[in-house]
C-alpha atoms as a PDB file:
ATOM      1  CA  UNK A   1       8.586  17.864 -16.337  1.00  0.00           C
ATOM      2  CA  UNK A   2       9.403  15.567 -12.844  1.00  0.00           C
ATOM      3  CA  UNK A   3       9.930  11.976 -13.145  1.00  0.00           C
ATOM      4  CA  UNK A   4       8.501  10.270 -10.814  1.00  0.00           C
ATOM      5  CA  UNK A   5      10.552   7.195  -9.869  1.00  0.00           C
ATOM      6  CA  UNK A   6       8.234   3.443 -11.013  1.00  0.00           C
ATOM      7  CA  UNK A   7       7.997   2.037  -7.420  1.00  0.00           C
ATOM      8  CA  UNK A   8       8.527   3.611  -3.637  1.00  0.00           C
ATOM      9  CA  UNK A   9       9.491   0.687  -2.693  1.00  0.00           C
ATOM     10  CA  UNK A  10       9.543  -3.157  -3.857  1.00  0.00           C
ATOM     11  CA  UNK A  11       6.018  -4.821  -3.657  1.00  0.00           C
ATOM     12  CA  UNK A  12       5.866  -8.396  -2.731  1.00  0.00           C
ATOM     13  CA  UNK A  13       2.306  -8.778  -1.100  1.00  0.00           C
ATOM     14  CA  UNK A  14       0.644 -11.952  -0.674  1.00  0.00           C
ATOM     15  CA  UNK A  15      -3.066 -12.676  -0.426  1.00  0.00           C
ATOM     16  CA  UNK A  16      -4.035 -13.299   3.418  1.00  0.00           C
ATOM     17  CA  UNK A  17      -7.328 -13.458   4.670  1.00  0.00           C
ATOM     18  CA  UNK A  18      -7.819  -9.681   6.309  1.00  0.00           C
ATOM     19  CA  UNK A  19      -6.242  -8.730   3.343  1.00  0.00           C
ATOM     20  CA  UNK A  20      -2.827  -8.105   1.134  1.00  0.00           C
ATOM     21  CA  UNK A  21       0.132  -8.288   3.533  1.00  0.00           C
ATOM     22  CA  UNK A  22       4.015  -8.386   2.889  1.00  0.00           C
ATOM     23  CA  UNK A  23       4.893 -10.558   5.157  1.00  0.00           C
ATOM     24  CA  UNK A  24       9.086  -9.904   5.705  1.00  0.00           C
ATOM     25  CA  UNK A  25       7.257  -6.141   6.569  1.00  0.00           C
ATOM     26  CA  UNK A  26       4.786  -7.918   8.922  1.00  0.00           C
ATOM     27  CA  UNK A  27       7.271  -9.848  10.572  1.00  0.00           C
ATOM     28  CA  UNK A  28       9.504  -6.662  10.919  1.00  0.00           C
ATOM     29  CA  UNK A  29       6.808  -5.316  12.919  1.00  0.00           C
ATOM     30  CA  UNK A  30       5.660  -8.549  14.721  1.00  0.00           C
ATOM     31  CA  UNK A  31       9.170  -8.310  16.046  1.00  0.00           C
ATOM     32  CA  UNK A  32       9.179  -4.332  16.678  1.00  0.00           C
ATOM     33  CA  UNK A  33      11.400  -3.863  14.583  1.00  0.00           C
ATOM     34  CA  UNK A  34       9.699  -0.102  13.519  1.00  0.00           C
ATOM     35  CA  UNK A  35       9.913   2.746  15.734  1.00  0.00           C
ATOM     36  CA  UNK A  36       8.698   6.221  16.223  1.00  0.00           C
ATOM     37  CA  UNK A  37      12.385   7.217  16.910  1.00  0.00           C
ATOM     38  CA  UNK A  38      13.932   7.035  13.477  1.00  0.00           C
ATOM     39  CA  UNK A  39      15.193  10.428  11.960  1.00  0.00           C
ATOM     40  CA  UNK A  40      12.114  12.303  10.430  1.00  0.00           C
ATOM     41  CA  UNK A  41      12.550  12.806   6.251  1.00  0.00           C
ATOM     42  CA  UNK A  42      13.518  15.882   4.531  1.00  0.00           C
ATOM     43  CA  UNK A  43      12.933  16.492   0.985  1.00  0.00           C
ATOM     44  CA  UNK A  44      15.276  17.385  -0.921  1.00  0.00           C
ATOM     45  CA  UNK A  45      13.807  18.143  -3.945  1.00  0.00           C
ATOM     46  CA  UNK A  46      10.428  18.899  -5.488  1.00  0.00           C
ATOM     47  CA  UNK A  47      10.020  15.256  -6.113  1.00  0.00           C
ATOM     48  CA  UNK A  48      10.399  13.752  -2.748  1.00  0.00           C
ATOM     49  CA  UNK A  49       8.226  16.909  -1.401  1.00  0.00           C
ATOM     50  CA  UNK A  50       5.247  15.102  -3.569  1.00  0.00           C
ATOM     51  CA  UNK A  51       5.986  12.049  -2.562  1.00  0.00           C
ATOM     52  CA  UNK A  52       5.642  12.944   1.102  1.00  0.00           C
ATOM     53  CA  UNK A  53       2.357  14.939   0.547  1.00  0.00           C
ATOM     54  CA  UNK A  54       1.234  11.909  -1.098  1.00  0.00           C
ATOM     55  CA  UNK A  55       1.794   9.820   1.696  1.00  0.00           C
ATOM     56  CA  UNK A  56       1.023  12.116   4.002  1.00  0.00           C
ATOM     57  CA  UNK A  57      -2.445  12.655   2.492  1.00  0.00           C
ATOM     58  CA  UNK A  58      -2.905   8.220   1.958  1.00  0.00           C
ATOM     59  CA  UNK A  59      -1.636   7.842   5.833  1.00  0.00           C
ATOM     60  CA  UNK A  60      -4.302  10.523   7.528  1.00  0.00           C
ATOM     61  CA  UNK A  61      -7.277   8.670   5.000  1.00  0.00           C
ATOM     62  CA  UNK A  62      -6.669   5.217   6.196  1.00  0.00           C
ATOM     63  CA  UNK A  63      -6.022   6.380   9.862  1.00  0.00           C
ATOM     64  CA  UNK A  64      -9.624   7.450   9.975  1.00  0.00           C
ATOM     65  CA  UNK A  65     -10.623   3.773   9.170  1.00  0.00           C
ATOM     66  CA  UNK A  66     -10.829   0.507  11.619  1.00  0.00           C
ATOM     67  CA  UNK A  67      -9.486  -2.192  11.150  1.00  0.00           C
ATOM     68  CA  UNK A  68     -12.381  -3.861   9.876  1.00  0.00           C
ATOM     69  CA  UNK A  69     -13.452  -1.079   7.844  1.00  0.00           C
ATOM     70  CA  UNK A  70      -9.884  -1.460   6.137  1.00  0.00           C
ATOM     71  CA  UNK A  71     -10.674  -5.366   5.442  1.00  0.00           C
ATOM     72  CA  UNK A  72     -13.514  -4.333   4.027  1.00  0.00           C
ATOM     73  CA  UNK A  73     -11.771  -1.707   1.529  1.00  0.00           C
ATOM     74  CA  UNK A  74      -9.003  -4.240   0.719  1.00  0.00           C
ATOM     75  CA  UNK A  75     -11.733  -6.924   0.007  1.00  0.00           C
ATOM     76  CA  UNK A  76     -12.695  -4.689  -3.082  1.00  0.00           C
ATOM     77  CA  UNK A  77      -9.702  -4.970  -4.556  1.00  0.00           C
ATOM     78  CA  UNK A  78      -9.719  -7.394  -8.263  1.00  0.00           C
ATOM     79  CA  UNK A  79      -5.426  -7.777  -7.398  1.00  0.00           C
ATOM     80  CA  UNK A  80      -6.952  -9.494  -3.646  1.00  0.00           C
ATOM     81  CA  UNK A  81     -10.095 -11.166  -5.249  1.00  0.00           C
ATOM     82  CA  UNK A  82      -8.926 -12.471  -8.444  1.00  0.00           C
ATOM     83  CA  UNK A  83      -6.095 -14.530  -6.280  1.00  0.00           C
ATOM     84  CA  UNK A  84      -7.145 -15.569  -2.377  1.00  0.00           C
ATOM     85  CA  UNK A  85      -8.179 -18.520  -1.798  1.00  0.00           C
ATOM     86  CA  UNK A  86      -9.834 -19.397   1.902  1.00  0.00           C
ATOM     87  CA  UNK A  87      -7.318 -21.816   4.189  1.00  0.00           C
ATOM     88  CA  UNK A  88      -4.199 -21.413   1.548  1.00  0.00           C
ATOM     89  CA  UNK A  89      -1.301 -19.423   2.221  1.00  0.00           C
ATOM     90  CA  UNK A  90       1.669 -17.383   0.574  1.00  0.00           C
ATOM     91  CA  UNK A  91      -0.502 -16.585  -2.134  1.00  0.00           C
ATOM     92  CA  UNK A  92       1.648 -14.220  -4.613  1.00  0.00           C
ATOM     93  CA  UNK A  93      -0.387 -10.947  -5.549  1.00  0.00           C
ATOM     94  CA  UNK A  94       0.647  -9.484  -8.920  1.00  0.00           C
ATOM     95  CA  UNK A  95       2.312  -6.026  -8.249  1.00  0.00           C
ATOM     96  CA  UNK A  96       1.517  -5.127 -12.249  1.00  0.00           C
ATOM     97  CA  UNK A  97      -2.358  -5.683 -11.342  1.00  0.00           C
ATOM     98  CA  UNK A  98      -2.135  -3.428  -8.334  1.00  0.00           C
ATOM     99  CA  UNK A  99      -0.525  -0.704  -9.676  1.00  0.00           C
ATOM    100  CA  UNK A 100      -3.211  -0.807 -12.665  1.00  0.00           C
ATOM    101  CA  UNK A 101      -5.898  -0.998 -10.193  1.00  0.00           C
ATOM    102  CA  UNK A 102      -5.400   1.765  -8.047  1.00  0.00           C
ATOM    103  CA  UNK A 103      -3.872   4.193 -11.363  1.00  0.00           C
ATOM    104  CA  UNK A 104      -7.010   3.439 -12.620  1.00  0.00           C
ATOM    105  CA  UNK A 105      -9.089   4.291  -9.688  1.00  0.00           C
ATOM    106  CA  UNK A 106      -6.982   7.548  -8.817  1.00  0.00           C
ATOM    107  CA  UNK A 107      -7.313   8.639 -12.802  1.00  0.00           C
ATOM    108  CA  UNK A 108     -11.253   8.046 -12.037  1.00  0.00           C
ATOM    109  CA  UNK A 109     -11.109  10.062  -8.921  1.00  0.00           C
ATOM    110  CA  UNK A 110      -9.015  12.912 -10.981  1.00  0.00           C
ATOM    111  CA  UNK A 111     -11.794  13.294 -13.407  1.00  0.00           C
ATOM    112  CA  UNK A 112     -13.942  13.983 -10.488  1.00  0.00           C
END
């Protein structure tokens, strides 16, 4: 059997109004820090090939979405909901609750 690793990557996302947002990756970008140009990922293993399909697959869903659309989807979210308050800022989102939500929702979607 694979093991999976717990996280991709380290969550720290804070409540904002459009939605959750990690804001040392949003400044990143504010300061175009990201580019196209970076070497492209090869798997190396039957793991990291899932992964990538995985992301793959999430990436060309949401790129079929606006902007306001995505707002919208985030919105829905209990991890969001339970926690933003209008006009207050650096509001901590609970990475536990987020992973629960969407495990849940995906082992919903499976039974489809």
């Amino acid at each position: 059997m694979m093991e999976y690793p717990a996280e991709l990557f380290k969550p720290d996302f804070e409540a904002w109004r459009y939605g959750p947002v990690d804001r040392q990756i949003y400044a990143e970008q504010k300061q175009e820090k990201f580019s196209d140009k970076g070497e492209p990922f090869h798997p190396t293993n039957e793991v990291e090939k899932d992964i990538l399909l995985f992301v793959d697959d999430l990436l060309e869903d949401i790129d079929g979405i606006n902007d306001f659309g995505l707002v919208e989807r985030t919105h829905q979210d209990h991890a969001w909901k339970d926690v933003y308050e209008e006009g207050k800022t650096g509001i901590k989102m609970n990475a536990a609750q987020i992973k629960a939500e969407y495990t849940f929702r995906f082992d919903e979607e499976s039974k489809i």
